[in-house]
Structure formats: structure tokens, C-alpha cells
C-alpha atoms as a PDB file:
ATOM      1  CA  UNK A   1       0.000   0.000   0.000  1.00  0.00           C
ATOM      2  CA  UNK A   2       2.800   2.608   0.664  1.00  0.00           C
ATOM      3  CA  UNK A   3       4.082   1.947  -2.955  1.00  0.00           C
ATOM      4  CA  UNK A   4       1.083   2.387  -4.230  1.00  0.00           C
ATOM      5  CA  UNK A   5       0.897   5.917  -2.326  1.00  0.00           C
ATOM      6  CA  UNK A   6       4.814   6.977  -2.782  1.00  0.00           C
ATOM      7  CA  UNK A   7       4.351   6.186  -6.186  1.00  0.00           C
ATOM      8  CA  UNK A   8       1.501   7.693  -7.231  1.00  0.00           C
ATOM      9  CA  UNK A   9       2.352  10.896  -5.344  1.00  0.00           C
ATOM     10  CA  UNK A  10       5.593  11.347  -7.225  1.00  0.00           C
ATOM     11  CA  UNK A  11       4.199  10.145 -10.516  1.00  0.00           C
ATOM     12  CA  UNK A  12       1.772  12.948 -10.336  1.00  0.00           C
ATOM     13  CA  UNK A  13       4.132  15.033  -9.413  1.00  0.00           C
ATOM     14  CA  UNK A  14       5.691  14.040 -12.406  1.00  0.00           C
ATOM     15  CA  UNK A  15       3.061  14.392 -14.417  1.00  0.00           C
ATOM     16  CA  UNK A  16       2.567  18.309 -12.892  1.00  0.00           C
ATOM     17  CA  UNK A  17       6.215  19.174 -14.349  1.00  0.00           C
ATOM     18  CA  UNK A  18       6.848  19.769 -10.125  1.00  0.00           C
ATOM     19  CA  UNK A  19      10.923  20.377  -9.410  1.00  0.00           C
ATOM     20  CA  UNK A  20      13.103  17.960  -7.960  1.00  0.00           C
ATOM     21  CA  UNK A  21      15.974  19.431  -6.122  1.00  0.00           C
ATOM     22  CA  UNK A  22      18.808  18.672  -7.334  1.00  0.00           C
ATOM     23  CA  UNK A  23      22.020  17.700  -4.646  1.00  0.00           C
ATOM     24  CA  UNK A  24      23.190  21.114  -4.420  1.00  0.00           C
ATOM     25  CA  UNK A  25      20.186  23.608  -3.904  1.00  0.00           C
ATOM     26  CA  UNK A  26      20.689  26.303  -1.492  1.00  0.00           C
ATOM     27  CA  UNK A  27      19.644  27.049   1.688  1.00  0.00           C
ATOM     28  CA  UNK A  28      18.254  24.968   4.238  1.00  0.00           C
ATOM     29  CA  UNK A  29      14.755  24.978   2.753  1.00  0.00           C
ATOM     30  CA  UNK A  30      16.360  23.551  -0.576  1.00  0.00           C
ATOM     31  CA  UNK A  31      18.270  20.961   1.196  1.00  0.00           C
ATOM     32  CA  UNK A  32      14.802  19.698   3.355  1.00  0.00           C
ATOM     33  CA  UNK A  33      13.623  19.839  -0.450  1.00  0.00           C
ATOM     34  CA  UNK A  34      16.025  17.627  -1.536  1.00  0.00           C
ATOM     35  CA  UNK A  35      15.686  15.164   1.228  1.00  0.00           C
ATOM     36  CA  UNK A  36      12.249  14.627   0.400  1.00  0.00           C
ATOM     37  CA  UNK A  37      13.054  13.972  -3.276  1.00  0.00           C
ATOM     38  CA  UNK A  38      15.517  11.350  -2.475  1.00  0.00           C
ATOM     39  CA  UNK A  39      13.802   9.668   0.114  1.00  0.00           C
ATOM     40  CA  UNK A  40      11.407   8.620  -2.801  1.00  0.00           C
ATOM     41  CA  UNK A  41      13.656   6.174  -3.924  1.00  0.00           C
ATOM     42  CA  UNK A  42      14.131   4.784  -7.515  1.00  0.00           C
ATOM     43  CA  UNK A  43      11.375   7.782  -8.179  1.00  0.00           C
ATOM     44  CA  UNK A  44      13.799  10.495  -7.811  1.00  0.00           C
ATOM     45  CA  UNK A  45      15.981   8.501 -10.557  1.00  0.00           C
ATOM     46  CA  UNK A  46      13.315   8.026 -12.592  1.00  0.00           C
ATOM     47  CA  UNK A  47      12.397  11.883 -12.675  1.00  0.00           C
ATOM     48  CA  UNK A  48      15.853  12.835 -13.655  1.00  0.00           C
ATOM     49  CA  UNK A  49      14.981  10.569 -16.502  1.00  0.00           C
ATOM     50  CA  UNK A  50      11.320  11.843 -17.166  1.00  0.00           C
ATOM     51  CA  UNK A  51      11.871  15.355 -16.826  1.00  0.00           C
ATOM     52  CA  UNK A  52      13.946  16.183 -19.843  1.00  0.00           C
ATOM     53  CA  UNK A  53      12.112  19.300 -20.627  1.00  0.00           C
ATOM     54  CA  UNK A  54      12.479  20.493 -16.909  1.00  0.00           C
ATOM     55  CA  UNK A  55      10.081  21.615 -14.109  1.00  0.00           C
ATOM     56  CA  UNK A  56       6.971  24.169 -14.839  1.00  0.00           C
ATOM     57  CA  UNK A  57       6.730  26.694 -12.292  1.00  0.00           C
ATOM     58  CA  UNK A  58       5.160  29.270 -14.194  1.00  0.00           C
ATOM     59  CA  UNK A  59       2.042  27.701 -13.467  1.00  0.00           C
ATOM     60  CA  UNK A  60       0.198  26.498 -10.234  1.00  0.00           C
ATOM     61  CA  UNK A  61       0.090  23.067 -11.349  1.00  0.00           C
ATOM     62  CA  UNK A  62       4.061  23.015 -11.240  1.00  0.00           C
ATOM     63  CA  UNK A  63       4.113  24.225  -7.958  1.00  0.00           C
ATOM     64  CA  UNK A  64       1.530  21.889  -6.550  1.00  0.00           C
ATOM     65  CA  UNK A  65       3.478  18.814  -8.397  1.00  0.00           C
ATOM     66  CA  UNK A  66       6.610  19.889  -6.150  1.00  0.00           C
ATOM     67  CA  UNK A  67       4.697  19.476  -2.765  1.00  0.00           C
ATOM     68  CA  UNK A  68       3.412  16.381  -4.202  1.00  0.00           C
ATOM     69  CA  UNK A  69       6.449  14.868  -5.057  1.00  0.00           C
ATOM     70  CA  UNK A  70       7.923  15.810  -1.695  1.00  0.00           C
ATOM     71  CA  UNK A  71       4.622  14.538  -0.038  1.00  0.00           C
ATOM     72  CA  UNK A  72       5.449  11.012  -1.535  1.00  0.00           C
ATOM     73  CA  UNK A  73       9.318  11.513   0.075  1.00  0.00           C
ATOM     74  CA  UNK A  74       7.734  11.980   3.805  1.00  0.00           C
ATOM     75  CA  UNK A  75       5.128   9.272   3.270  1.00  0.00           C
ATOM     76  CA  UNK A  76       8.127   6.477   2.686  1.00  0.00           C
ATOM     77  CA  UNK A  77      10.272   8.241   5.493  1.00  0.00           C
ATOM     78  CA  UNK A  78       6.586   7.599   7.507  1.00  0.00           C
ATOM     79  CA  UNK A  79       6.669   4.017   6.101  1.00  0.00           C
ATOM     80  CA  UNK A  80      10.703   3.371   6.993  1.00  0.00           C
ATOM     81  CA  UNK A  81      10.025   4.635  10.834  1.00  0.00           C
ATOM     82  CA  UNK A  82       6.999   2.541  10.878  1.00  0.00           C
ATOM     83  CA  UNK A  83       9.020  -0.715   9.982  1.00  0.00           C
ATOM     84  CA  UNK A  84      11.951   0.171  12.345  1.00  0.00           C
ATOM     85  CA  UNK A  85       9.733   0.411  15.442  1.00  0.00           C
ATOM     86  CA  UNK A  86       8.101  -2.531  14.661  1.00  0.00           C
ATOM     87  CA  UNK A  87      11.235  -4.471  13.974  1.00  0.00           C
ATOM     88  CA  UNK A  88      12.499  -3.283  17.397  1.00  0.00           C
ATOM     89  CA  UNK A  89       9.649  -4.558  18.798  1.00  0.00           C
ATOM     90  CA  UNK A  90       8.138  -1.120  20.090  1.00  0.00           C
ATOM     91  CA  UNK A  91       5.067  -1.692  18.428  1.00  0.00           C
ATOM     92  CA  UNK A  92       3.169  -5.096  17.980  1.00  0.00           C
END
């Protein structure tokens, strides 16, 4: 189920031309940005792929497919935390 989510959040994010930070972005806010990208997994590879003709924030729908692709980032950080602290046995 949390592939289903992480993937359909960053595939329409995708799809909304959103930006993916790149490694080096500036400031702190661009380096919580990038976090969130990577923490997609293979997705944030893919995008790099997919997003030959670059990100769209001229529009609204560009800046909406950024939150969403960094939305799919913290849901699989969500989903990693949730398997740790039932692997340590914290939760049943």
C-alpha cells in the first residue's frame, strides 16, 4: 500500500512538471527539499529521466506537483520509521 501511495504521489508530481531538487540547492529549505526527493527512492531517478524538458513553475500546477512529489518523500520516510519500530519490537 505505501508503494502504491509513494508512487503515485511522485508520478503525479511528475506528471505536474513539479521540481526535484537537485544535490546542491541552497539554503536549508532547498536541502529539506532535496531530502524529500531522495527519500522517494528509484522515483527520484526516474524523474531525472522523465523530466527532460524540466520543471513548470510558471504555473500552479508546477508548484503543486513539487509538494506532491515531496509529499510522496515523507510518506516512505513515515513508512521506513513505521518498519523500524516494529522491527524493534516497540510496536506489535
Amino acid at each position: 500500500m505505501f508503494f502504491v501511495a509513494v508512487g503515485g504521489l511522485a508520478l503525479a508530481g511528475f506528471a505536474e512538471r513539479g521540481y526535484v531538487f537537485p544535490v546542491h540547492s541552497g539554503g536549508p529549505f532547498g536541502a529539506l527539499g532535496f531530502i524529500a526527493d531522495i527519500a522517494t527512492g528509484g522515483f527520484y531517478f526516474a524523474a531525472h529521466v522523465m523530466e527532460r524538458a524540466g520543471s513548470d513553475m510558471a504555473l500552479a500546477a508546477g508548484d503543486i506537483g513539487t509538494r506532491l512529489i515531496a509529499a510522496a518523500g515523507v510518506v516512505n520516510l513515515l513508512a521506513i520509521v513505521d518498519v523500524l519500530e516494529i522491527a524493534s519490537g516497540k510496536r506489535g
